[in-house]
N, C-alpha and C. Protein backbone atom coordinates (compact mmCIF):
# COMPACT_ATOMS: atom_id res chain seq x y z
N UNK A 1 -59.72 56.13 74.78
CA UNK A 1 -61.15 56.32 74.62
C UNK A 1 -61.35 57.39 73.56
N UNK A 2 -61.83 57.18 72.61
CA UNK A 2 -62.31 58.35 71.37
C UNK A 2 -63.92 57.86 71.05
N UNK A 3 -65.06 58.67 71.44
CA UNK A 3 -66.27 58.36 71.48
C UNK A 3 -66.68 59.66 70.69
N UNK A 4 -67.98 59.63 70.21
CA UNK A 4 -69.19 60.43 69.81
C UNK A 4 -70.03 60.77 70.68
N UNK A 5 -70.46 61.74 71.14
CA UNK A 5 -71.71 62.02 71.89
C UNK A 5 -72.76 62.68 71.45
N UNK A 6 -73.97 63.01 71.79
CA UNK A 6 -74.39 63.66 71.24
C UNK A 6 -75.15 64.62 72.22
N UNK A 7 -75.32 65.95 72.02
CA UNK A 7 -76.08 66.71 72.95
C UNK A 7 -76.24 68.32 72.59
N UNK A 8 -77.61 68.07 72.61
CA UNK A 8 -78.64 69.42 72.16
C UNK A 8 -78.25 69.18 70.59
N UNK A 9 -78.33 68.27 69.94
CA UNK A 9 -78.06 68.27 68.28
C UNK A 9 -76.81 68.85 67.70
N UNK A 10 -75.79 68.19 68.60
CA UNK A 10 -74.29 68.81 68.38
C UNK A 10 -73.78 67.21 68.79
N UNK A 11 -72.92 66.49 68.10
CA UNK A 11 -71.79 65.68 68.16
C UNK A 11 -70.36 66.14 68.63
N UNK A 12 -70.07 66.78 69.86
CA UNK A 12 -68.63 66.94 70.25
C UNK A 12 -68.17 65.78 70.23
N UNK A 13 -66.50 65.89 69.98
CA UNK A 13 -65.78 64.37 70.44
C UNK A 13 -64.68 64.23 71.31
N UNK A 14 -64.98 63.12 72.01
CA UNK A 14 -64.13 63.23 73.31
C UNK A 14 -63.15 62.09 72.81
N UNK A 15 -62.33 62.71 74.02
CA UNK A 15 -61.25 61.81 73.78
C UNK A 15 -60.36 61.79 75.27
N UNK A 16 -59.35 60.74 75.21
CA UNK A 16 -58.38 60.89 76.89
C UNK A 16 -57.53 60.01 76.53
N UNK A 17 -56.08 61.02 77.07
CA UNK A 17 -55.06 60.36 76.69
C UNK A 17 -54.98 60.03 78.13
N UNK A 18 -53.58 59.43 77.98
CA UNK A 18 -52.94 58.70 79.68
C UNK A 18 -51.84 58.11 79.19
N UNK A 19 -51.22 58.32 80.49
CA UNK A 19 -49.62 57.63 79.92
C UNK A 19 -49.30 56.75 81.51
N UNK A 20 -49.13 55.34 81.06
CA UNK A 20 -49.13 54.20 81.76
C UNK A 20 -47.64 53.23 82.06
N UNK A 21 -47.04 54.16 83.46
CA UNK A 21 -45.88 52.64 84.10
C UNK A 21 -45.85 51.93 85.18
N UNK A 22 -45.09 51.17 84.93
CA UNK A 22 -44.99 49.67 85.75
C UNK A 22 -44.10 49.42 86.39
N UNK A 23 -44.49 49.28 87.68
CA UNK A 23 -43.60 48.97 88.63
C UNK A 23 -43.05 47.61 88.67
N UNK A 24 -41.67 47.16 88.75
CA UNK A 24 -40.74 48.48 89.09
C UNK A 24 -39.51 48.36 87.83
N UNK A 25 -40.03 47.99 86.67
CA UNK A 25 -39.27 48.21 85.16
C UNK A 25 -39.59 49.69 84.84
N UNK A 26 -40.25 50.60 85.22
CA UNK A 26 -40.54 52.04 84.66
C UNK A 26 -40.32 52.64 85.61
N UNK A 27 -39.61 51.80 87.15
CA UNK A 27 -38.99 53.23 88.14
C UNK A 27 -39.41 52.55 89.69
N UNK A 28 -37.91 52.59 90.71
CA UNK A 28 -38.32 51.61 91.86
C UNK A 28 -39.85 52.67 93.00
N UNK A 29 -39.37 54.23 92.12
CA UNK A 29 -39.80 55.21 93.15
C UNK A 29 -41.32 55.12 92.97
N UNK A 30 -42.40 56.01 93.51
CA UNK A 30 -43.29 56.87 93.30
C UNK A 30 -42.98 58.02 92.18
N UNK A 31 -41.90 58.50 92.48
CA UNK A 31 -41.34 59.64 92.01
C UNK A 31 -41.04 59.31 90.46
N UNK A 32 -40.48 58.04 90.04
CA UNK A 32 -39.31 57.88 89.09
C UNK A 32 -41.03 57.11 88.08
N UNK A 33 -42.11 56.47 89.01
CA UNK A 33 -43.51 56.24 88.48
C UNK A 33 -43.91 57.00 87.77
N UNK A 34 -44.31 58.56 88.30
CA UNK A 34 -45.04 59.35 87.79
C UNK A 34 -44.19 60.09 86.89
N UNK A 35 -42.87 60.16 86.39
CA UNK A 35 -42.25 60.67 85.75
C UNK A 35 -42.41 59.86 84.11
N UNK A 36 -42.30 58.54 84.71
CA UNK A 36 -42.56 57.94 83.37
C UNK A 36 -43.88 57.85 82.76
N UNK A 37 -44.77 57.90 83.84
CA UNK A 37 -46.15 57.87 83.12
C UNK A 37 -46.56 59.34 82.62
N UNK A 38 -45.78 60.15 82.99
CA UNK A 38 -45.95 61.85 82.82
C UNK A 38 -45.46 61.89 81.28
N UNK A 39 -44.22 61.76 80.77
CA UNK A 39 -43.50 61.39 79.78
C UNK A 39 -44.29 60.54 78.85
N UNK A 40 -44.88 59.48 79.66
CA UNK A 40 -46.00 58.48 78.20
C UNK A 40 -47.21 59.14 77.82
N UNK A 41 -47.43 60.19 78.91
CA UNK A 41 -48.81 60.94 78.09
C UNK A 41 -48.40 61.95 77.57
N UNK A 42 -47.62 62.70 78.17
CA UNK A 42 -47.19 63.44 76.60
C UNK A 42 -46.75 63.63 75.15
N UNK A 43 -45.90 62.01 75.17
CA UNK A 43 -45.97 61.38 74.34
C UNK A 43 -47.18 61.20 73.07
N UNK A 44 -48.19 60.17 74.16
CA UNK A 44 -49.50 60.18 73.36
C UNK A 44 -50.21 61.29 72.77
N UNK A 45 -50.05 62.58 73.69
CA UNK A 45 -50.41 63.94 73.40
C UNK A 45 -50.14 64.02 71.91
N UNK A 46 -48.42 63.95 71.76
CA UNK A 46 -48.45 64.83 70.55
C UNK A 46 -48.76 63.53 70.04
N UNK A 47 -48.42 62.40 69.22
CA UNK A 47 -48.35 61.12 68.19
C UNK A 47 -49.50 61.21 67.80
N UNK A 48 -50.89 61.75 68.57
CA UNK A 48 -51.92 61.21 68.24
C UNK A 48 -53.36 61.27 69.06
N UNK A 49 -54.20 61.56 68.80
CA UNK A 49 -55.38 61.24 69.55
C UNK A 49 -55.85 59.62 69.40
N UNK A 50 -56.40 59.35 70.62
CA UNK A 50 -56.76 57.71 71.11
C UNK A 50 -55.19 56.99 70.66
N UNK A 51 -54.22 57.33 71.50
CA UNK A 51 -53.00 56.77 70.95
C UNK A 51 -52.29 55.83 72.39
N UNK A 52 -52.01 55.12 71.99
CA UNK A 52 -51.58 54.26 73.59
C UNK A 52 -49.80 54.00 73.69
N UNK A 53 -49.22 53.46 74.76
CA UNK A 53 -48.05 53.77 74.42
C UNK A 53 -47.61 53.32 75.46
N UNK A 54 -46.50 52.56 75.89
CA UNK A 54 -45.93 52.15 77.22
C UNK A 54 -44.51 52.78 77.48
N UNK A 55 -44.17 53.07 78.60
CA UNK A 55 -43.27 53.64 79.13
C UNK A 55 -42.36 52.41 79.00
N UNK A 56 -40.79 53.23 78.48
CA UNK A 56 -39.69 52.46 78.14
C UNK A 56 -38.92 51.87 79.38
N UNK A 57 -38.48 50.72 79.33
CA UNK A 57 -37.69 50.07 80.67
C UNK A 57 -36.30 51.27 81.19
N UNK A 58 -36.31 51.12 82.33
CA UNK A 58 -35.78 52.08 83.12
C UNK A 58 -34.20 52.44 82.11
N UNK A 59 -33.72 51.45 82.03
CA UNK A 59 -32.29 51.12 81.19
C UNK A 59 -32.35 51.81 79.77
N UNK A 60 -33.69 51.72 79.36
CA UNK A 60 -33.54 51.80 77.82
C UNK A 60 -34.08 53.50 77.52
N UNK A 61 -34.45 54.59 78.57
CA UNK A 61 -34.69 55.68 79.11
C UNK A 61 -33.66 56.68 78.09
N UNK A 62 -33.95 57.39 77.48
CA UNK A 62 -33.44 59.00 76.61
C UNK A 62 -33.27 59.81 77.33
């Protein structure tokens, strides 16, 4: 999401990253879930604003 708003005659801009995995190619756990989706938004963090990005198959993992 990267939008314009406008308020009191000021344009701030928003934006929201998120980092998104899939059970159960990105982790059989809860645990091994939120690790990869933790890892894909930080990811997106730095690469980029409004940047999207999928978490790598469990195997193919750095």
């Amino acid at each position: 999401i990267n939008a314009r708003l406008m308020a009191d005659e000021e344009s701030p801009r928003l934006s929201v990253s998120a980092g998104v995995a899939v059970y159960p190619r990105d982790g059989a756990t809860a645990e091994k879930l939120l690790t990869s989706a933790d890892r894909e938004l930080y990811r997106n963090k730095a690469a980029a604003r409004a940047a999207t990005a999928a978490a790598a198959p469990v195997g193919e993992l750095v």
